[in-house]
N, C-alpha and C. Protein backbone atom coordinates (compact mmCIF):
# COMPACT_ATOMS: atom_id res chain seq x y z
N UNK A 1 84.33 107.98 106.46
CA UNK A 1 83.05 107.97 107.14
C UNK A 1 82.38 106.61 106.99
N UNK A 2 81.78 106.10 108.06
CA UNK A 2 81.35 104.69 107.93
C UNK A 2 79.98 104.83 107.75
N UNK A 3 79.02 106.00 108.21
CA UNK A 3 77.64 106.09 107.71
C UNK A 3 76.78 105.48 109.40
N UNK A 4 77.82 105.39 110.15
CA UNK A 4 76.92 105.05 111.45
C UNK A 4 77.31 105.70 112.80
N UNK A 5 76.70 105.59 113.23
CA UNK A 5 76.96 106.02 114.69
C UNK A 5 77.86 105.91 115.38
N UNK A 6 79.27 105.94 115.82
CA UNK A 6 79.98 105.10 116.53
C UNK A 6 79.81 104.74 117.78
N UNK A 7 79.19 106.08 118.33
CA UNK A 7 79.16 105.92 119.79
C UNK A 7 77.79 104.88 120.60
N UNK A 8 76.83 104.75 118.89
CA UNK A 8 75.57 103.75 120.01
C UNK A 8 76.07 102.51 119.65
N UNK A 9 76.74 102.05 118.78
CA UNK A 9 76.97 100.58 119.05
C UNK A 9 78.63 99.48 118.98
N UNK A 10 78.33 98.55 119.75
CA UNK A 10 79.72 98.29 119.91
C UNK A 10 80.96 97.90 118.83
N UNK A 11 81.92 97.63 119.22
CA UNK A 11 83.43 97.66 118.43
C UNK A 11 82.75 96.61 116.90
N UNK A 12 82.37 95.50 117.45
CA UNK A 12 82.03 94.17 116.61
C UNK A 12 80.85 94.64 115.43
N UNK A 13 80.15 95.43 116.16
CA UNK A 13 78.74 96.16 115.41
C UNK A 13 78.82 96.91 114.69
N UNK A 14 80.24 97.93 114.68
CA UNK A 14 80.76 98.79 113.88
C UNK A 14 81.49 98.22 112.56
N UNK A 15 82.03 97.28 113.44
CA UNK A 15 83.02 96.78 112.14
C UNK A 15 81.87 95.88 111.31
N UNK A 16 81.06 95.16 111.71
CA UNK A 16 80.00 94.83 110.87
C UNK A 16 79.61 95.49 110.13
N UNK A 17 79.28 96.83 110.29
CA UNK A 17 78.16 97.84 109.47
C UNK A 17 79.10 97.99 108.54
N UNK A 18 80.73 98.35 108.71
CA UNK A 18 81.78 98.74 107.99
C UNK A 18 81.93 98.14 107.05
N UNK A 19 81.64 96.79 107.22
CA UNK A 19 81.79 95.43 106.11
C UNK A 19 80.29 94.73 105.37
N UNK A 20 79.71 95.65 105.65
CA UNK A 20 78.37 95.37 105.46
C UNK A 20 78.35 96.37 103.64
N UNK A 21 78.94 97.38 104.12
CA UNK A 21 78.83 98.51 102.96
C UNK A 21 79.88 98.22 101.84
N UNK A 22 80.78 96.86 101.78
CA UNK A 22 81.38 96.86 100.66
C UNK A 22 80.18 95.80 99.82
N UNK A 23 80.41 96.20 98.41
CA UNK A 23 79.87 95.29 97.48
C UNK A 23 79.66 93.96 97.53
N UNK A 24 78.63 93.81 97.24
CA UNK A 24 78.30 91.90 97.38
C UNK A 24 78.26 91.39 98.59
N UNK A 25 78.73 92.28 99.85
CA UNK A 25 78.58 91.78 101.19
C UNK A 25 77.10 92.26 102.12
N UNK A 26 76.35 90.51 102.17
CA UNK A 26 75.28 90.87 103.01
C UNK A 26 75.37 91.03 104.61
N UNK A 27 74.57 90.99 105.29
CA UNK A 27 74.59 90.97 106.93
C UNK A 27 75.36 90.00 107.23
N UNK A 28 75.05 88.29 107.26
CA UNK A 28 75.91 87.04 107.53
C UNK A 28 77.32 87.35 106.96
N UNK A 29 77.53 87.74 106.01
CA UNK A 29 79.08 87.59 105.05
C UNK A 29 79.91 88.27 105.95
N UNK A 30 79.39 89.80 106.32
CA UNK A 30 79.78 91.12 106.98
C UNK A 30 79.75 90.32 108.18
N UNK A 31 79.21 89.83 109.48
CA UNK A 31 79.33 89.09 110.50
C UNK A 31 80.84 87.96 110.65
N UNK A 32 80.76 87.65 109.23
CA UNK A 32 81.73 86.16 109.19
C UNK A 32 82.93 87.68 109.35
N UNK A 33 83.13 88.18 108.25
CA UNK A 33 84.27 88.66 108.40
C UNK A 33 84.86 89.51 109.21
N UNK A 34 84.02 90.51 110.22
CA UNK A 34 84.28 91.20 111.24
C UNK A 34 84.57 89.75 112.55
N UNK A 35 84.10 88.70 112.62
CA UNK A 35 84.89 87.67 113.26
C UNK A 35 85.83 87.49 113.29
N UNK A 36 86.29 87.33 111.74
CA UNK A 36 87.62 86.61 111.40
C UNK A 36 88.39 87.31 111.98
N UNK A 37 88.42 89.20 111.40
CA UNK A 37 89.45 90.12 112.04
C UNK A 37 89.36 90.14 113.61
N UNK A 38 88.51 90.09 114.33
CA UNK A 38 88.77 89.73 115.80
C UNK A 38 89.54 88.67 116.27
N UNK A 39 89.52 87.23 115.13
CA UNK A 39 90.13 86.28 116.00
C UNK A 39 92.04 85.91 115.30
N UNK A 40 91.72 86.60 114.43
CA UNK A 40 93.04 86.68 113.78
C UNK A 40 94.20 87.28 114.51
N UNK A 41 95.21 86.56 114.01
CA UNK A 41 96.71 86.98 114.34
C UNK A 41 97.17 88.77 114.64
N UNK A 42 97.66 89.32 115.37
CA UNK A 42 97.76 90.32 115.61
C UNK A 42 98.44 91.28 114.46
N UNK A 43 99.79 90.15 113.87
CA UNK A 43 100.17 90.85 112.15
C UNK A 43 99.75 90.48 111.26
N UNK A 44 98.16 89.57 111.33
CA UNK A 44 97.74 89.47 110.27
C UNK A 44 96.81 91.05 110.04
N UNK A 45 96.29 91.44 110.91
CA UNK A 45 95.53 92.87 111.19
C UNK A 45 96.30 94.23 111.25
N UNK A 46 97.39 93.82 111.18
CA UNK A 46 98.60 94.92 111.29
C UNK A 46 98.89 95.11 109.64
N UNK A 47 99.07 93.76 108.63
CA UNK A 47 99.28 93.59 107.29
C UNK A 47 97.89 94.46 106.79
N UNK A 48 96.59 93.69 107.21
CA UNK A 48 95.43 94.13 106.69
C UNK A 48 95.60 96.06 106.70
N UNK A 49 95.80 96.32 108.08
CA UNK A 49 95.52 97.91 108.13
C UNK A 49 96.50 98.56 106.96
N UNK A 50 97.36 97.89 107.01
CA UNK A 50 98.45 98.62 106.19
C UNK A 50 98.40 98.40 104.68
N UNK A 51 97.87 97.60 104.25
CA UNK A 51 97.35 97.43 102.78
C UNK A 51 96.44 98.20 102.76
N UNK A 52 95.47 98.25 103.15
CA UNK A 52 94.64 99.63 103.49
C UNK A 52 94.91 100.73 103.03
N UNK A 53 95.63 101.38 103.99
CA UNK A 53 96.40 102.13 103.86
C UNK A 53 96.98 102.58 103.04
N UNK A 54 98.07 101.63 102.37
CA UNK A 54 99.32 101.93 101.31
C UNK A 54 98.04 101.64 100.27
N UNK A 55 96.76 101.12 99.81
CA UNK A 55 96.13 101.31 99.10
C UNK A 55 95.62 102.49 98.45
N UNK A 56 95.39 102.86 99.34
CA UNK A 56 94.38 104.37 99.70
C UNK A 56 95.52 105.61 99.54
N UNK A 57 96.50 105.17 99.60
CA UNK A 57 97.52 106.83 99.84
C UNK A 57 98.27 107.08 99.18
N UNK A 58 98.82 105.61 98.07
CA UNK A 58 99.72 105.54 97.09
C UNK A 58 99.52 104.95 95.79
N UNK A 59 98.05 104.74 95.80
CA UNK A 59 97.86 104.28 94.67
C UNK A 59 96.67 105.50 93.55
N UNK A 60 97.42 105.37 92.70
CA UNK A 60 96.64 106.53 91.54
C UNK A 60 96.40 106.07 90.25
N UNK A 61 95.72 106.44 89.32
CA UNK A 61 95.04 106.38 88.02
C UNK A 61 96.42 106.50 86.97
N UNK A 62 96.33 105.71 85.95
CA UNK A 62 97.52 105.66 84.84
C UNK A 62 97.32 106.53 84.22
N UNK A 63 98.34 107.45 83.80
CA UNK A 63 97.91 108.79 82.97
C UNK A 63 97.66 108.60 81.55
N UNK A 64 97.37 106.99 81.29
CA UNK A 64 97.21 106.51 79.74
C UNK A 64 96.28 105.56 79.46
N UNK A 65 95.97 105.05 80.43
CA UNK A 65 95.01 103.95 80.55
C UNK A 65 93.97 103.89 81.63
N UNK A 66 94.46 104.48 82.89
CA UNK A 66 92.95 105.27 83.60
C UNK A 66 93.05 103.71 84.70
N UNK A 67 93.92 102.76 84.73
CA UNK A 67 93.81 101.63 85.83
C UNK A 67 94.43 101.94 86.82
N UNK A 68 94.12 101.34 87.81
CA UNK A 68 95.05 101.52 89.01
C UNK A 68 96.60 101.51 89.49
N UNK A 69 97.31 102.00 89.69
CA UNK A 69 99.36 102.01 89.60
C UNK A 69 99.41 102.91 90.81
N UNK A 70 101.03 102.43 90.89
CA UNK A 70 101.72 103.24 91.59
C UNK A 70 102.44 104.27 91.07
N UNK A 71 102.50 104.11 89.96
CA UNK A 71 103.42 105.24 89.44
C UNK A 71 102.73 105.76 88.27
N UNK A 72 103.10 106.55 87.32
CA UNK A 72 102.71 107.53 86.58
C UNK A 72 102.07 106.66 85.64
N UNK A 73 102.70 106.03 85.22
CA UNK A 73 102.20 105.06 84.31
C UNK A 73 102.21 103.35 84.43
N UNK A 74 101.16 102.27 84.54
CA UNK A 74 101.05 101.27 85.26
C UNK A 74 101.77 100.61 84.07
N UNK A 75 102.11 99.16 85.05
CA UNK A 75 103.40 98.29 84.19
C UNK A 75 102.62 97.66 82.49
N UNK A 76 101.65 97.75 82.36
CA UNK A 76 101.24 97.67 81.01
C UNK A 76 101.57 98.64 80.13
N UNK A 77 101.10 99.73 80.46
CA UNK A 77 101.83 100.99 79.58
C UNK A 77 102.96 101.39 79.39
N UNK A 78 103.67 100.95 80.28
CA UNK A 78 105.25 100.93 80.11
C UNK A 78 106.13 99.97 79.74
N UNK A 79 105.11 99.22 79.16
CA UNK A 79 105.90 97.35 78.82
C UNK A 79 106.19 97.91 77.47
N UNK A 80 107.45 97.88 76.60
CA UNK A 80 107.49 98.05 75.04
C UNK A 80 107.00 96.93 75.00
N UNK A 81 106.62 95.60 75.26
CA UNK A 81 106.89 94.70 73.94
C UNK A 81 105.08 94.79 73.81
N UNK A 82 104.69 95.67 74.23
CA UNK A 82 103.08 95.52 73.72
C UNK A 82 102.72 96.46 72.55
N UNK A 83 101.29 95.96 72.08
CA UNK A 83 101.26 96.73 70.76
C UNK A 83 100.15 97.55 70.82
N UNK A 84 101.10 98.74 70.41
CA UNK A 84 100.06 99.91 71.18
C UNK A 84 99.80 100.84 70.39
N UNK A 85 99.30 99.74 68.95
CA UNK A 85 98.26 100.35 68.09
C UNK A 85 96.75 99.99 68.53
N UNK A 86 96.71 99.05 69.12
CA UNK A 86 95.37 98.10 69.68
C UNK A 86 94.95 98.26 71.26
N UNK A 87 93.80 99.50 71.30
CA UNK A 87 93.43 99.44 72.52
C UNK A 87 92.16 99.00 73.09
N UNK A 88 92.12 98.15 73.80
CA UNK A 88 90.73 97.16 74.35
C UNK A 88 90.26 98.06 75.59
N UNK A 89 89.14 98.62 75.32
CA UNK A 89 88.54 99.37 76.02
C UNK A 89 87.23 98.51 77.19
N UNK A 90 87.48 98.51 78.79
CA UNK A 90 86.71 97.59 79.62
C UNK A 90 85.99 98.81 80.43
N UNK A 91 85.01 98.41 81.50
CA UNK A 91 84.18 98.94 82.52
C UNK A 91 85.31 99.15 83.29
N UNK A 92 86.16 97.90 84.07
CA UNK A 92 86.54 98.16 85.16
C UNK A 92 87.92 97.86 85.47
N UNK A 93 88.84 97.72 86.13
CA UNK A 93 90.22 97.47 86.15
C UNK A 93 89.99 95.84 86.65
N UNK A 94 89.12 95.18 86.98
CA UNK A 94 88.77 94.12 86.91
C UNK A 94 88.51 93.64 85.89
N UNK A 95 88.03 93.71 84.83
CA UNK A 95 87.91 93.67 83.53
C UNK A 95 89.18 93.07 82.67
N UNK A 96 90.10 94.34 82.80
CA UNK A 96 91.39 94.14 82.36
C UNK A 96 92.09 92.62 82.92
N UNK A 97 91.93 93.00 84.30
CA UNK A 97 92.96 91.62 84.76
C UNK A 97 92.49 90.52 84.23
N UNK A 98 90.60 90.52 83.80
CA UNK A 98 90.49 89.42 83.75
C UNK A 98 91.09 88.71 82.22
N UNK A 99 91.28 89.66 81.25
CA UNK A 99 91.64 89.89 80.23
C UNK A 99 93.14 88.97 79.96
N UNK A 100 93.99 90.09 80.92
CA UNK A 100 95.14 89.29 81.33
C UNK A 100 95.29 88.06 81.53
N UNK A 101 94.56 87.50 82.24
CA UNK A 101 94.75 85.89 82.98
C UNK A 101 94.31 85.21 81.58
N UNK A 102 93.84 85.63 80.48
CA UNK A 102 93.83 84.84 79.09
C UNK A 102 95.38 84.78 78.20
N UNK A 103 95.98 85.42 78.61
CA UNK A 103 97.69 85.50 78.34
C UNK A 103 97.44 85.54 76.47
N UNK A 104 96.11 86.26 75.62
CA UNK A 104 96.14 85.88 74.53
C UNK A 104 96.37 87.36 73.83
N UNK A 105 96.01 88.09 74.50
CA UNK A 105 96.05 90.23 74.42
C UNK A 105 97.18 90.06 74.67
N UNK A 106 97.56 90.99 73.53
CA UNK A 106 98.77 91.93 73.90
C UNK A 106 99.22 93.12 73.64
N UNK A 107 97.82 93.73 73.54
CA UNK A 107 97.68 94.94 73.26
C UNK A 107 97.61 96.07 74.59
N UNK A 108 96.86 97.15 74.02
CA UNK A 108 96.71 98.23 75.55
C UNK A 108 95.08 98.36 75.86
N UNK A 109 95.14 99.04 77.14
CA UNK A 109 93.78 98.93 77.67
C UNK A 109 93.54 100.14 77.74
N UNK A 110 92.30 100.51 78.03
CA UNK A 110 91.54 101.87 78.26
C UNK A 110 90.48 101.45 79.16
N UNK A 111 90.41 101.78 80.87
CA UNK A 111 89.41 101.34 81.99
C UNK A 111 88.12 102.64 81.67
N UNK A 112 86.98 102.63 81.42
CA UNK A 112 86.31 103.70 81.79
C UNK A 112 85.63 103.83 83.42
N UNK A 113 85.71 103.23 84.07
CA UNK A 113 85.24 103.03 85.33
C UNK A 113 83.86 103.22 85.56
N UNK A 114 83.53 102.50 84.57
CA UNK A 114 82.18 102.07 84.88
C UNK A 114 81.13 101.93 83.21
N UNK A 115 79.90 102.16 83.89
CA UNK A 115 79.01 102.02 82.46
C UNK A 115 77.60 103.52 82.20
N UNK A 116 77.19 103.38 81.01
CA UNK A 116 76.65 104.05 80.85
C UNK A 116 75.59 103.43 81.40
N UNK A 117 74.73 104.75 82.50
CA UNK A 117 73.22 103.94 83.08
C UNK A 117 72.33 105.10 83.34
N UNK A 118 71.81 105.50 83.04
CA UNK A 118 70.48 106.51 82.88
C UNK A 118 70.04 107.19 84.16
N UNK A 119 69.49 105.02 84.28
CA UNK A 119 68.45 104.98 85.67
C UNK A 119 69.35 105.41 87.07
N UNK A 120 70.74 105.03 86.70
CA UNK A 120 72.07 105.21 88.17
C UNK A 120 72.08 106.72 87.99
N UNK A 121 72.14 107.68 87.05
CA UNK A 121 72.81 108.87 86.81
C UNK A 121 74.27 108.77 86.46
N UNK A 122 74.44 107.90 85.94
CA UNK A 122 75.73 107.84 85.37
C UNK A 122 75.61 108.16 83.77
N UNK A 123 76.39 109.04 83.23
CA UNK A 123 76.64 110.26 82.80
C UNK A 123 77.77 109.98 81.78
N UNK A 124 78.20 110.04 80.93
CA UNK A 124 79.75 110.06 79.60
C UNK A 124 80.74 110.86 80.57
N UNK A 125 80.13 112.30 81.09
CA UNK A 125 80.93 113.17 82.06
C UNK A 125 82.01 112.14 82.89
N UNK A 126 80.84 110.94 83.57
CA UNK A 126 81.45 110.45 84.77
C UNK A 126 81.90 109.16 84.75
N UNK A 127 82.43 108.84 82.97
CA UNK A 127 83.54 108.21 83.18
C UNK A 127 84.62 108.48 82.22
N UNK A 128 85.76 107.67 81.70
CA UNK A 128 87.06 108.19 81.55
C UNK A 128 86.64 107.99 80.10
N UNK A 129 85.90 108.84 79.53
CA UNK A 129 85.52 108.77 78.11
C UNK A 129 86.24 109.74 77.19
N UNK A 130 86.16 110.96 77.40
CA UNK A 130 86.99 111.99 77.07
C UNK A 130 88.48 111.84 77.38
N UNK A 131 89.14 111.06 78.46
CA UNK A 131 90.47 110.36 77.68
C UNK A 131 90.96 109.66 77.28
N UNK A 132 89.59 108.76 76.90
CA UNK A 132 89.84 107.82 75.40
C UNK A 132 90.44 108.53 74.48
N UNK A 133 88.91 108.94 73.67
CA UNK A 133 88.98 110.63 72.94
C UNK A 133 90.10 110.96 72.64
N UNK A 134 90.63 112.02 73.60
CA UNK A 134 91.98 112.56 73.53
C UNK A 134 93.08 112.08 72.95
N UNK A 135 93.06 110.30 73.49
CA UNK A 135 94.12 109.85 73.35
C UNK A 135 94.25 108.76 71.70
N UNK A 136 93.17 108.86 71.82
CA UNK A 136 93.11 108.66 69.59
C UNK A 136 93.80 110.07 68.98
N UNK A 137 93.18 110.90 69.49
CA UNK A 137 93.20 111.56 68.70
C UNK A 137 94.91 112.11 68.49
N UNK A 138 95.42 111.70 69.95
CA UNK A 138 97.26 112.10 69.58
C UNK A 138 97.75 111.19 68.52
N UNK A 139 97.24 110.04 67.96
CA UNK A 139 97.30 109.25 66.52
C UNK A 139 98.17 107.95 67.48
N UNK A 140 98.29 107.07 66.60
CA UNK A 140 99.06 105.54 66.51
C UNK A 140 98.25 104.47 67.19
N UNK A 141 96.95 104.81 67.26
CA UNK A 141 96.15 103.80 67.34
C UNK A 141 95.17 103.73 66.02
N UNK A 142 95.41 101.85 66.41
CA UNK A 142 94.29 102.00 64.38
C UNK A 142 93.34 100.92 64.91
N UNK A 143 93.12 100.47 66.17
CA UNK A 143 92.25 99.64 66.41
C UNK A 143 91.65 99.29 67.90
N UNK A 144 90.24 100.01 68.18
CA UNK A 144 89.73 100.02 69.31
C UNK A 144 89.02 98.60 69.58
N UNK A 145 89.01 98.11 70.67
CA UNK A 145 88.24 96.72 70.48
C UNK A 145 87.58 96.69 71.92
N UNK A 146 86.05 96.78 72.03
CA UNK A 146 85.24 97.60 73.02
C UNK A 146 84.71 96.42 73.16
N UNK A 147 85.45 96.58 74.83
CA UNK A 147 85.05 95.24 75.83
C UNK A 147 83.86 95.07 77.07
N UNK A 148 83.13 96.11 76.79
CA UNK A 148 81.99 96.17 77.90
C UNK A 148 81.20 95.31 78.07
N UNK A 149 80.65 94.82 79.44
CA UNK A 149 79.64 94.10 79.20
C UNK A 149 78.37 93.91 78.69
N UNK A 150 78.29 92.22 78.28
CA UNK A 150 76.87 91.94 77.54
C UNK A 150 75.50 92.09 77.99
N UNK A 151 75.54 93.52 78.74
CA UNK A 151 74.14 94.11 79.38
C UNK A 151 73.72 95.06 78.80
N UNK A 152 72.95 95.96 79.57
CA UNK A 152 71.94 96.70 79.03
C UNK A 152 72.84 97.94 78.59
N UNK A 153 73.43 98.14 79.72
CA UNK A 153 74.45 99.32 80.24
C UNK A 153 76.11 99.28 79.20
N UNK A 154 76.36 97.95 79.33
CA UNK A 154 77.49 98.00 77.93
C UNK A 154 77.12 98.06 76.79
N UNK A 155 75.47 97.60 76.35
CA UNK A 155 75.29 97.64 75.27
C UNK A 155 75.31 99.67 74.96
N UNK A 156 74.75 99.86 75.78
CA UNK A 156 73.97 101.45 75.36
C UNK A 156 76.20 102.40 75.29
N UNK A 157 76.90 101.63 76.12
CA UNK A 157 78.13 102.19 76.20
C UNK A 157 78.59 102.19 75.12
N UNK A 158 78.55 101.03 74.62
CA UNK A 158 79.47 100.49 73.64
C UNK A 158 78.87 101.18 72.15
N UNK A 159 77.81 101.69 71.70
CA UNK A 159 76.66 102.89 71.00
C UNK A 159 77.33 103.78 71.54
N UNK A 160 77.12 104.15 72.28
CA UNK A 160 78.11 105.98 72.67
C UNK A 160 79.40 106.19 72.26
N UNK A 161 80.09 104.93 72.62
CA UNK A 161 81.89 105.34 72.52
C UNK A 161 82.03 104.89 70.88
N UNK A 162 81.06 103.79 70.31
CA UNK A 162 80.92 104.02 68.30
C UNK A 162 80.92 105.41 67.93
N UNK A 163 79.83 106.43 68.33
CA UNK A 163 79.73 106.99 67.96
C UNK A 163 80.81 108.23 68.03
N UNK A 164 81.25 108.42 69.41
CA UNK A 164 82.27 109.31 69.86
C UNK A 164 83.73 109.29 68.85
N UNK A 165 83.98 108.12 68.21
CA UNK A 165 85.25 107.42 67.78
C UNK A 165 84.98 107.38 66.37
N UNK A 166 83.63 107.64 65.63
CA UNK A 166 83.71 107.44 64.25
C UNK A 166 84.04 108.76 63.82
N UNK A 167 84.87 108.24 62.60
CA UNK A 167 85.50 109.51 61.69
C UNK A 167 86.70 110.30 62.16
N UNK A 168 87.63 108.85 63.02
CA UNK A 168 88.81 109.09 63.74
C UNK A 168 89.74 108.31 62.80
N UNK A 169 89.15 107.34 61.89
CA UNK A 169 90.20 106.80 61.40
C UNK A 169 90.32 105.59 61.58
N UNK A 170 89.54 104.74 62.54
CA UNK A 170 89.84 103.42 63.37
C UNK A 170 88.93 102.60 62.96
N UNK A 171 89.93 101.32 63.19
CA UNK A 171 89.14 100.36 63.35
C UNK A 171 88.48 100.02 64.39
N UNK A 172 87.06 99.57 64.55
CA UNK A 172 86.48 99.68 65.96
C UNK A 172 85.62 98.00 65.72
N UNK A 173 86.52 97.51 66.26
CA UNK A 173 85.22 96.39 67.03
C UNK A 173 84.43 95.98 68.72
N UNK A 174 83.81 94.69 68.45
CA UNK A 174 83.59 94.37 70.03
C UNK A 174 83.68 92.93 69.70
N UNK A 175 84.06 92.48 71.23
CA UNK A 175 84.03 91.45 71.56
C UNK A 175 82.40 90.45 71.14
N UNK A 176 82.32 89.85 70.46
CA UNK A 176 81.20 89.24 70.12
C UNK A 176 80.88 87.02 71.01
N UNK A 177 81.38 86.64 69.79
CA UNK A 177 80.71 85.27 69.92
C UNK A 177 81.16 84.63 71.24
N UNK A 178 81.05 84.17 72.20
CA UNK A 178 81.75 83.79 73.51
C UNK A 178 81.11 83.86 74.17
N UNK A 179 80.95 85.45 74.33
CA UNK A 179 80.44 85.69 75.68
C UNK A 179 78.88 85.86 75.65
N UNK A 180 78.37 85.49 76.83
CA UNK A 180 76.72 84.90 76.72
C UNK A 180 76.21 86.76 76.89
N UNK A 181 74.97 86.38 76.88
CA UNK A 181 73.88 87.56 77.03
C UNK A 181 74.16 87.85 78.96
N UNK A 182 73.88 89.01 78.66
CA UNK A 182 74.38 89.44 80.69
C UNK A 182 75.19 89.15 80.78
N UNK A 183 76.55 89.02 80.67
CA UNK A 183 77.21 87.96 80.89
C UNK A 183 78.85 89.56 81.85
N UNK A 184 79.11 89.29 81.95
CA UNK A 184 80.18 90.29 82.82
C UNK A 184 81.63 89.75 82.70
N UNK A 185 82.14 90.43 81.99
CA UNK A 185 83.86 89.87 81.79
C UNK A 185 84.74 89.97 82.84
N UNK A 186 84.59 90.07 84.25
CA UNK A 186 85.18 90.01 85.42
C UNK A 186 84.96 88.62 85.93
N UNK A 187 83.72 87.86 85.03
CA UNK A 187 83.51 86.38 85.81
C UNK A 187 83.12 85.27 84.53
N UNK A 188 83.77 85.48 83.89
CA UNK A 188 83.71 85.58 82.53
C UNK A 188 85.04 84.27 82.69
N UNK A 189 85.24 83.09 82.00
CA UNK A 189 86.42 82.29 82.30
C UNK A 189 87.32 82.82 81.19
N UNK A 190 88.59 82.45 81.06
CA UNK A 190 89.57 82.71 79.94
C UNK A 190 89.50 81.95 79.05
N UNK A 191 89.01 80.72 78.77
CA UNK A 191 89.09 80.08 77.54
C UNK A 191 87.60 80.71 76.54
N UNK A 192 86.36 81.68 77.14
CA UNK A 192 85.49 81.99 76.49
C UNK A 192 85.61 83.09 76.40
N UNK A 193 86.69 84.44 77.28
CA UNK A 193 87.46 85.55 76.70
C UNK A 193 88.37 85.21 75.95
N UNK A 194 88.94 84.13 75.95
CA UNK A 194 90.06 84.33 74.79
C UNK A 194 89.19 84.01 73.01
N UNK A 195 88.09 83.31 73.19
CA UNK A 195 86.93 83.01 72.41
C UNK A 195 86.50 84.30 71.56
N UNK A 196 86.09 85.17 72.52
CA UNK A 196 85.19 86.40 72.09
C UNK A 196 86.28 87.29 71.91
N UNK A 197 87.46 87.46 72.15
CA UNK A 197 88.42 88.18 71.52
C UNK A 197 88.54 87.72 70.12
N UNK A 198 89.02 86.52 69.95
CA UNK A 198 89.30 85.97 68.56
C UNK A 198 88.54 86.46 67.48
N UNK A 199 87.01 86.06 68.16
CA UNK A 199 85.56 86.54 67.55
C UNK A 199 85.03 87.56 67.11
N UNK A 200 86.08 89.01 67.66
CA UNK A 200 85.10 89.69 67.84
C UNK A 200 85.07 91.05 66.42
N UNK A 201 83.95 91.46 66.21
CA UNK A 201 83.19 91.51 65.42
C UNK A 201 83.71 93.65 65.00
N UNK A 202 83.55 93.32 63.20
CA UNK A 202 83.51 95.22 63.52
C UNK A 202 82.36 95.75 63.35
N UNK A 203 82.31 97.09 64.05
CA UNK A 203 81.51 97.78 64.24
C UNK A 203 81.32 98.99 63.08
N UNK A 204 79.92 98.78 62.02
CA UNK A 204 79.89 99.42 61.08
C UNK A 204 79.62 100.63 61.24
């Protein structure tokens, strides 16, 4: 559902509104890019639909880590040579990658898909908190290292999932010295994640 009308306004106007409703895209941005796809190559729009597509129809949640895969379990969780006593817990599967591109982790991840926020109605329910949880509790992890962001919303997260996790046995830190105040580990560079990893701090 695109949230508009189709029939009062035209092809260009639609696809605007369409591109209007993803994240971070204003009116001008949404304009530029409903252009582009008009003036573009016929298999470049043929590739686009179909990534789309094969996005949307074949891609599912890791039954261990909660990121995005094609298969049961995404190529991190199925890598032996990682150490998967150490799981770095992020907001978003963006998070993780950005993690990755520091080539300094080599541990496992845990995505909760999103943050704790009051004022949003976002809820412990409504994210992948309870299969954190779970998945301590099947044992061979001895060290959580809680990567949320340096906001209001990671701070109050990163207090919830302490508390959820104490008297499991673990070591629990967070990412500390590096990363600035507000600061969002999706835009976050790798030499000041690989910083605040090194850094980071336990949680008493």
């Amino acid at each position: 559902m695109t949230g508009v009308d189709e029939k009062e306004c035209d092809p260009l106007e639609l696809l605007t509104r369409v591109f209007k409703r993803l994240p971070s895209i204003g009116p001008k941005s949404a304009q530029r890019l409903s252009l582009f796809i008009l003036r573009a190559p016929d298999d470049y729009v043929r590739a686009f639909s179909q990534a789309l597509e094969r996005a949307r129809t074949r891609t599912r949640l890791c039954s261990l880590c909660c990121d995005y895969t094609e298969e049961e379990l995404c190529p991190i969780c199925s890598d032996p040579r990682r150490n998967k006593k150490t799981v770095c817990v992020v907001e978003q599967p963006t998070d993780l990658r950005a993690i990755e591109k520091t080539n300094e982790y080599n541990g496992m991840y845990h995505v909760l898909h999103g943050a704790l926020s009051p004022l949003n109605a976002v809820s412990p329910a409504d994210l992948k908190i309870k299969e954190l949880v779970d998945r301590v509790k099947k044992g061979g992890i001895e060290e959580i290292i809680i990567a949320t962001n340096a906001d209001t919303e990671g701070d109050v997260t990163a207090s919830y999932l302490m508390e959820e996790l104490k008297g499991l046995g673990l070591k629990i830190t967070r990412i500390g010295t590096g990363m600035p105040a507000g600061g969002e580990l999706e835009y976050t560079d790798p030499i000041t994640l690989t910083r605040a990893l090194s850094n980071r701090k336990v949680i008493d």
